[in-house]
Protein backbone atom coordinates (compact mmCIF):
# COMPACT_ATOMS: atom_id res chain seq x y z
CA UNK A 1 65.33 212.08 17.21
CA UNK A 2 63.31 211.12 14.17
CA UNK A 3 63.05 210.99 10.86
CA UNK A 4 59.84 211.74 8.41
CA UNK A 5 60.20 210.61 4.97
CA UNK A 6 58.12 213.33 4.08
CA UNK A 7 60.43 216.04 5.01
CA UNK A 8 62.96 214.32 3.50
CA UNK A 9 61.70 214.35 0.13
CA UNK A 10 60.26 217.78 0.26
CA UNK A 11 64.20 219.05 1.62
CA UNK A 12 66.01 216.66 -0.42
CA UNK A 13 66.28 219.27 -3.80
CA UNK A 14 67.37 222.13 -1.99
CA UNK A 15 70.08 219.66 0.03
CA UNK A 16 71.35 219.04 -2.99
CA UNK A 17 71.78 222.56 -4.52
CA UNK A 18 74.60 222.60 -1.77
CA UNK A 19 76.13 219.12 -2.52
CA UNK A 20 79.66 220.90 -3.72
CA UNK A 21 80.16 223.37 -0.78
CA UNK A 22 81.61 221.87 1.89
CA UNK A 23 80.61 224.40 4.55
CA UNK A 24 77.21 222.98 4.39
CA UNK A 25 78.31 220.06 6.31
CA UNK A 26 80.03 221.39 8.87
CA UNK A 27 79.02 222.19 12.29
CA UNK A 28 77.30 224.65 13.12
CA UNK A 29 77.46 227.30 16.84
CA UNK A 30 74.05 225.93 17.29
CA UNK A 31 75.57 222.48 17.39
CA UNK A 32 78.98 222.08 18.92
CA UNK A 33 80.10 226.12 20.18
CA UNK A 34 83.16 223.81 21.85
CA UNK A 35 84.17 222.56 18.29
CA UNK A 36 84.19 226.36 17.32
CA UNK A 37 86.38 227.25 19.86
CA UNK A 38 88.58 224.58 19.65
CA UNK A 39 89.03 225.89 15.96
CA UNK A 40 90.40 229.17 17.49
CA UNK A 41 93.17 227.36 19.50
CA UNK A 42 96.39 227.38 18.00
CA UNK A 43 97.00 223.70 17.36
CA UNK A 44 100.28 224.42 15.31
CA UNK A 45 102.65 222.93 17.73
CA UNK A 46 101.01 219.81 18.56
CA UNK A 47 102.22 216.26 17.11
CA UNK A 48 98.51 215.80 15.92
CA UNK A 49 95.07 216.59 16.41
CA UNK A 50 92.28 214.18 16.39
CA UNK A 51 88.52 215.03 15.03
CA UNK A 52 85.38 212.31 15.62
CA UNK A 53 82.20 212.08 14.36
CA UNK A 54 79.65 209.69 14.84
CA UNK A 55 79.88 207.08 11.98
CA UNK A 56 76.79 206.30 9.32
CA UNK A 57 75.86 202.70 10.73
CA UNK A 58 75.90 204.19 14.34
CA UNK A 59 73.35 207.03 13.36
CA UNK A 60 71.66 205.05 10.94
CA UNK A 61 70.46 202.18 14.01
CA UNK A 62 69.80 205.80 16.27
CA UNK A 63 67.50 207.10 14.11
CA UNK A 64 64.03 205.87 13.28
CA UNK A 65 61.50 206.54 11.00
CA UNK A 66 57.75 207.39 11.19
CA UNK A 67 57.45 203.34 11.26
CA UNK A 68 60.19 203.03 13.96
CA UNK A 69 62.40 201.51 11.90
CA UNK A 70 65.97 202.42 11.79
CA UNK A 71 67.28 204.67 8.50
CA UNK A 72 70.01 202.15 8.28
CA UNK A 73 67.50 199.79 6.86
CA UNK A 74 65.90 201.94 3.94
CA UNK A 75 67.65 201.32 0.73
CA UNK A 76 66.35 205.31 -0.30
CA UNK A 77 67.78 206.87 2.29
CA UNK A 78 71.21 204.67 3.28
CA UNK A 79 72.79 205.69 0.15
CA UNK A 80 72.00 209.80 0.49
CA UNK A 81 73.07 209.45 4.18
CA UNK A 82 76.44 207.91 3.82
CA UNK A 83 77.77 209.91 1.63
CA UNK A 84 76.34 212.94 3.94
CA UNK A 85 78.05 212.09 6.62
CA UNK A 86 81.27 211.24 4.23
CA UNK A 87 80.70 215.01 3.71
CA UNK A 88 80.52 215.93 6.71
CA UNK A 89 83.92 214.15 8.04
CA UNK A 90 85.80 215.45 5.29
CA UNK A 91 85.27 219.40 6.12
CA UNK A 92 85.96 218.46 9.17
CA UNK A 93 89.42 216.71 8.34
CA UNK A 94 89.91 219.92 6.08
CA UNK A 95 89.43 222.29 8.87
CA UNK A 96 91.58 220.57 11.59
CA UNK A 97 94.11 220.14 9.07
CA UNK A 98 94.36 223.90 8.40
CA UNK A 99 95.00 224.13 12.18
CA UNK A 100 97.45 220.87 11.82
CA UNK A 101 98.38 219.28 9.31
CA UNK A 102 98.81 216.06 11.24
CA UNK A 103 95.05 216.20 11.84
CA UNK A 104 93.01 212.37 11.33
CA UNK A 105 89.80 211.59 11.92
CA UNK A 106 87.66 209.14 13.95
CA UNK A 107 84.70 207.73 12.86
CA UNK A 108 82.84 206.33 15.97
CA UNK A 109 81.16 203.26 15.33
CA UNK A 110 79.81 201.75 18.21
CA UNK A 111 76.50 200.37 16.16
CA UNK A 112 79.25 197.93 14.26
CA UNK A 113 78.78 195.32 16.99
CA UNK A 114 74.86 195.31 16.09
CA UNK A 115 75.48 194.52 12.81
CA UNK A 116 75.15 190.75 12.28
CA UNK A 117 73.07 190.48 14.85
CA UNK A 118 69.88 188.26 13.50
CA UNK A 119 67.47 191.07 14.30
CA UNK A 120 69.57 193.69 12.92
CA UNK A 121 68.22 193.45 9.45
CA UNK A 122 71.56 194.86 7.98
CA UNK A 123 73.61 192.03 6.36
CA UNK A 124 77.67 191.24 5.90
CA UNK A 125 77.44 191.71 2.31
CA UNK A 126 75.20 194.86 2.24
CA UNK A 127 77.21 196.11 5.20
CA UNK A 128 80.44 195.51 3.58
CA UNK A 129 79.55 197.13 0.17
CA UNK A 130 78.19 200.20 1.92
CA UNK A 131 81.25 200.90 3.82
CA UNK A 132 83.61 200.49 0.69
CA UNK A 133 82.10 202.79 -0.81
CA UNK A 134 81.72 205.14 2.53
CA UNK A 135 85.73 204.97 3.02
CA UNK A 136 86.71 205.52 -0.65
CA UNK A 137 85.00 208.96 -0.05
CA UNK A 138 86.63 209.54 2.94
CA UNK A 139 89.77 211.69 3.18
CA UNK A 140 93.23 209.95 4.76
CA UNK A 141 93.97 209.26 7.42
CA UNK A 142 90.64 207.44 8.69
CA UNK A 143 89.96 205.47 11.07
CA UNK A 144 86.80 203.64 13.43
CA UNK A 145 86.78 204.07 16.80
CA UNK A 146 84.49 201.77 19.29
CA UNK A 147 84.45 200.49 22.52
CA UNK A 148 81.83 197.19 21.86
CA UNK A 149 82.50 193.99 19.99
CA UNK A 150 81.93 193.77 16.15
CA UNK A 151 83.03 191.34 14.20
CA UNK A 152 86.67 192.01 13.93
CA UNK A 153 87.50 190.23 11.03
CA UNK A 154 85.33 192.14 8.94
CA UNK A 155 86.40 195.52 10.97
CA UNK A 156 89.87 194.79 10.36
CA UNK A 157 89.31 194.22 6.46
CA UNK A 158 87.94 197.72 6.04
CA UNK A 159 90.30 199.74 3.92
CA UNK A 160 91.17 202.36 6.99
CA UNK A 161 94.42 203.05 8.70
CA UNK A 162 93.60 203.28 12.36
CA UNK A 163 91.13 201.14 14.24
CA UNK A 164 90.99 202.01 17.67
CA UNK A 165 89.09 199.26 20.23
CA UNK A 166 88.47 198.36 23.58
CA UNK A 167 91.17 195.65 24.18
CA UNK A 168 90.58 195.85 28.18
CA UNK A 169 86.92 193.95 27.67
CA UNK A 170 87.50 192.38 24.60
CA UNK A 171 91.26 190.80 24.23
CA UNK A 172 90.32 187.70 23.85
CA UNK A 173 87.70 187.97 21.04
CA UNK A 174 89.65 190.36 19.06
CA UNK A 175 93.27 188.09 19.82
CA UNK A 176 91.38 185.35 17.79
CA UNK A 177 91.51 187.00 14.56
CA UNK A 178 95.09 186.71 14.41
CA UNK A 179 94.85 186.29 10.46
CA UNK A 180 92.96 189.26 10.16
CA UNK A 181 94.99 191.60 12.40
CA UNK A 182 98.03 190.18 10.06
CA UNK A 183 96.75 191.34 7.37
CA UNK A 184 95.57 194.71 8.81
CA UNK A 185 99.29 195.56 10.02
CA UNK A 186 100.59 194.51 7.03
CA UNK A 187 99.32 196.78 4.97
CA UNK A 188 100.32 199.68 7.20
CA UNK A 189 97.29 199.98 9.75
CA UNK A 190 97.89 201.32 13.14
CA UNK A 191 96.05 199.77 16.52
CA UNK A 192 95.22 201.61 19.06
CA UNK A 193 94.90 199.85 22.36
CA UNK A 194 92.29 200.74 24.93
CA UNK A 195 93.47 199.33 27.98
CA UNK A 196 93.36 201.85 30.91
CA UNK A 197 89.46 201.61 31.94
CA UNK A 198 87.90 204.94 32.45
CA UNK A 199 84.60 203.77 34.48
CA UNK A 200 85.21 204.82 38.22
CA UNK A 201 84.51 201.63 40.04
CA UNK A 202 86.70 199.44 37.55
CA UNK A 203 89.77 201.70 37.48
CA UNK A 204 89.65 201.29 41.27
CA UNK A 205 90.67 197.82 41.02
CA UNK A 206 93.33 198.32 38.58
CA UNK A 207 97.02 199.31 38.75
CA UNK A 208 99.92 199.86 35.99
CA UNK A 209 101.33 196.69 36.62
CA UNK A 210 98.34 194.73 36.13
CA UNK A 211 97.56 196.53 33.08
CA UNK A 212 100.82 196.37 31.45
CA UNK A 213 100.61 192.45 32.06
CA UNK A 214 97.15 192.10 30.50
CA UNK A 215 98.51 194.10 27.56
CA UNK A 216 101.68 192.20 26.59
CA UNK A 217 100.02 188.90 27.71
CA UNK A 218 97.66 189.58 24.09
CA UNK A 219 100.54 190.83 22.32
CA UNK A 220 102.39 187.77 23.52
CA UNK A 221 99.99 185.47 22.43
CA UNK A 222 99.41 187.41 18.51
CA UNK A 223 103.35 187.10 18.44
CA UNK A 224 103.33 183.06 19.07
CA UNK A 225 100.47 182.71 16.09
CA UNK A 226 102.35 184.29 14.10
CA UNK A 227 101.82 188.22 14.27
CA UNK A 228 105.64 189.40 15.31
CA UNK A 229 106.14 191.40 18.25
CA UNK A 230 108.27 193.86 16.34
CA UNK A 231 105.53 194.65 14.42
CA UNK A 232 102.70 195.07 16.95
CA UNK A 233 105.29 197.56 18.47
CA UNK A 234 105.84 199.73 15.38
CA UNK A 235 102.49 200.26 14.63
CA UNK A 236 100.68 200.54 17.87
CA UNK A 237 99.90 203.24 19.94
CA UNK A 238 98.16 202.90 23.67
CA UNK A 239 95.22 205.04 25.01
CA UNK A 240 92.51 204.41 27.77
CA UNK A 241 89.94 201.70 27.01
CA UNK A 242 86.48 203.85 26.95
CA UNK A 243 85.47 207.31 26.46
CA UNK A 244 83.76 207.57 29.72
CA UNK A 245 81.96 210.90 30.42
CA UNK A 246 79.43 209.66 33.17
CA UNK A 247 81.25 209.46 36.16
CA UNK A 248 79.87 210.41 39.45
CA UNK A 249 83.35 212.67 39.79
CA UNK A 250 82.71 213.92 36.52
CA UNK A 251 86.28 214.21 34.95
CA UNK A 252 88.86 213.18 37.86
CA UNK A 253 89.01 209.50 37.21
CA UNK A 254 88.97 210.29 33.35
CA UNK A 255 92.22 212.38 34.09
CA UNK A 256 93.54 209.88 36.02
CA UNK A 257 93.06 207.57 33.67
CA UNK A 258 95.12 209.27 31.04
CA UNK A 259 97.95 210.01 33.55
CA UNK A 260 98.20 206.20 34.04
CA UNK A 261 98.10 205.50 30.49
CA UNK A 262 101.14 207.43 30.24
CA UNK A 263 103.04 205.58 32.63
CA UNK A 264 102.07 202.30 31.02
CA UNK A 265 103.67 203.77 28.14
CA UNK A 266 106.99 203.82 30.03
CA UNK A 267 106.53 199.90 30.20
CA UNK A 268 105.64 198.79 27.28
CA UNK A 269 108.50 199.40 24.97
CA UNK A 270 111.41 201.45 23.71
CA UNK A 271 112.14 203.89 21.51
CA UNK A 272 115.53 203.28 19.90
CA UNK A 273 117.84 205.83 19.72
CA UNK A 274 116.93 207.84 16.44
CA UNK A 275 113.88 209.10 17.90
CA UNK A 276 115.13 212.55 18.94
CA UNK A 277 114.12 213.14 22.47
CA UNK A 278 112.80 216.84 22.58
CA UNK A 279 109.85 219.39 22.88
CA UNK A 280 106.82 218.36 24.55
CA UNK A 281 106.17 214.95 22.79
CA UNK A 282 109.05 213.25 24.92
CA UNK A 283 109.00 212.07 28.63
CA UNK A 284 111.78 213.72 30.60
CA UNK A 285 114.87 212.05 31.51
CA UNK A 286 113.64 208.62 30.32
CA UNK A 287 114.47 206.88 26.80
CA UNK A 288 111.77 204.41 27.35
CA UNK A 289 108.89 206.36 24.92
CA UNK A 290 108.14 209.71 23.28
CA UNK A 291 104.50 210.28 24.26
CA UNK A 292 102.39 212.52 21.87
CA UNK A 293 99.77 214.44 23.64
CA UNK A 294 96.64 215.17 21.03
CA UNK A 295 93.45 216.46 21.76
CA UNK A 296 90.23 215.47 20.85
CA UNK A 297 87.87 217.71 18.31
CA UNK A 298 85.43 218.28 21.65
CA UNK A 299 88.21 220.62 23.15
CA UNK A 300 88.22 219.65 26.63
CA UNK A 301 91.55 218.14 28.14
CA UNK A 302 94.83 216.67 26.84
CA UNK A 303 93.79 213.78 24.94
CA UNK A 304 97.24 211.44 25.02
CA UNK A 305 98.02 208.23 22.64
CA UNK A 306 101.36 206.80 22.95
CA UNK A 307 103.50 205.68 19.78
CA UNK A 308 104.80 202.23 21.13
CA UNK A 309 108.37 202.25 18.70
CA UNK A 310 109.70 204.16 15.86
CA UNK A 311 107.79 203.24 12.55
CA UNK A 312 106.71 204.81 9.78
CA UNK A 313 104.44 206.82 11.46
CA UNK A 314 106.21 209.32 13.28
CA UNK A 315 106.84 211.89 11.48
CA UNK A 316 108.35 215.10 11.97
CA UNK A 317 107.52 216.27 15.52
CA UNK A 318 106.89 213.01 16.90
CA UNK A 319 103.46 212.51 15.18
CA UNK A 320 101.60 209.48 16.07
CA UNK A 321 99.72 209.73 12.33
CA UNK A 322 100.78 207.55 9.57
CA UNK A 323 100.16 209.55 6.30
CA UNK A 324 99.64 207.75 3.07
């Protein structure tokens, strides 16, 4: 895809003219029919749903201009395009939460990790002030989701409530900035731990006790500098490491995946006893976790994260979503 700073001039003033109406943003059939459809499902009964879009630095690196240089780097154009895409998350939030109101929203960022790179062109403090302003103008509850390795530090300082990571590949860069994932928890932020791999040829190798050990053996090692174990409990949830769609079996070891994230669950920790266990966000006959099953704004199967205690983000039905 590319971008012409021609057209982009000549379209800007009619872009505009539709600034304040929302449905402009939103996807359209010709884009995503599954998102469509998934708006016809009655999503009323689950603990939450879960939206994701593509984040502004991500798209911004993707697409280059008639120069073949990314967007990202173009003082005219960054400006217009994060707040477009702040846009278009928030009818998106607004939609799924007319279907839910539990409904959050991912913003994939997998272009984070290329951003201090030396060739990247896209500095800390540019970086930093861009995606203030980007998050103050998106709606709650927000969060980043990405499966590289950015710097963490500054990830973790980014006024959002859920960061969701690849902790399978990158525990012990991310169990470094113990300071930083302090401070993140402490101001209510929820982790999500990617730690069941997805890929076909690495899930092979792995099994639910080797997974649950590689797990607790980083949360063991936050707790002893000084991030307590209590609190990595309350405000995590568990789900697989990657979104993996190019498997030779197609879906089956994504599936599998998810089934064996939900026996790690059972593993990790307990839900004390005034979490009601009932409905379909609670394992059956066990007292070890309530697992919320979610799914994902592409429609396709049960998407399943795993509240780890109970904290201030279940809510009523057993929603994994903290609310502000």
């Amino acid at each position: 895809m590319r971008f012409s700073m021609d057209r982009f001039v000549e379209e800007f003033e009619a872009a505009m003219d539709h600034f304040d109406n929302p449905e402009y943003f939103d996807i359209s059939n010709t884009y995503s029919a599954v998102y469509h459809r998934f708006l016809d499902l009655d999503l009323s009964d689950r603990a939450a749903v879960r939206g994701q879009l593509e984040g502004p630095v991500s798209f911004g690196f993707n697409i280059l201009d008639q120069d073949e240089r990314p967007i990202l780097f173009d003082d005219t154009v960054r400006p217009f395009m994060f707040e477009f895409m702040a846009k278009r998350i928030n009818v998106q939030l607004s939609k799924l939460k007319q279907k839910n109101p539990d409904a959050f929203m991912f913003i994939d960022e997998p272009g984070m990790q290329f951003v201090f790179s030396a060739l990247s062109g896209y500095g800390e403090q540019k970086a930093k002030q861009d995606l203030d302003l980007f998050f103050s103008t998106v709606d709650r509850p927000r969060g980043i989701h990405l499966c590289g390795n950015p710097d963490w530090d500054f990830l973790l300082g980014l006024d959002m409530d859920i960061l969701s990571l690849d902790i399978y590949t990158n525990a012990d860069i991310f169990g470094a900035s113990t300071r930083s994932v302090k401070r993140f928890l402490d101001r209510g932020g929820i982790l999500v731990w990617g730690i069941v791999p997805t890929g076909m040829d690495t899930f092979e190798t792995e099994n639910l006790d080797l997974l649950a050990f590689r797990l607790k053996t980083v949360w063991q090692s936050l707790d002893k500098k000084g991030v307590p174990m209590d609190q990595i409990l309350a405000q995590s949830l568990i789900s697989p490491a990657t979104c993996c769609l190019v498997n030779k079996d197609r879906e089956k070891t994504v599936e599998k995946a998810f089934e064996l994230t939900r026996a790690l669950s059972h593993t990790a920790g307990e839900i004390p006893p005034d979490i009601k266990e009932e409905g379909p966000f609670t394992s059956p006959g066990s007292r070890k976790m309530s697992a919320c099953t979610c799914r994902c704004c592409i429609g396709m199967e049960d998407r399943i994260f795993f509240p780890m205690r109970n904290n201030s983000f279940l809510r009523r039905k057993g929603t994994v979503v903290r609310i502000r």
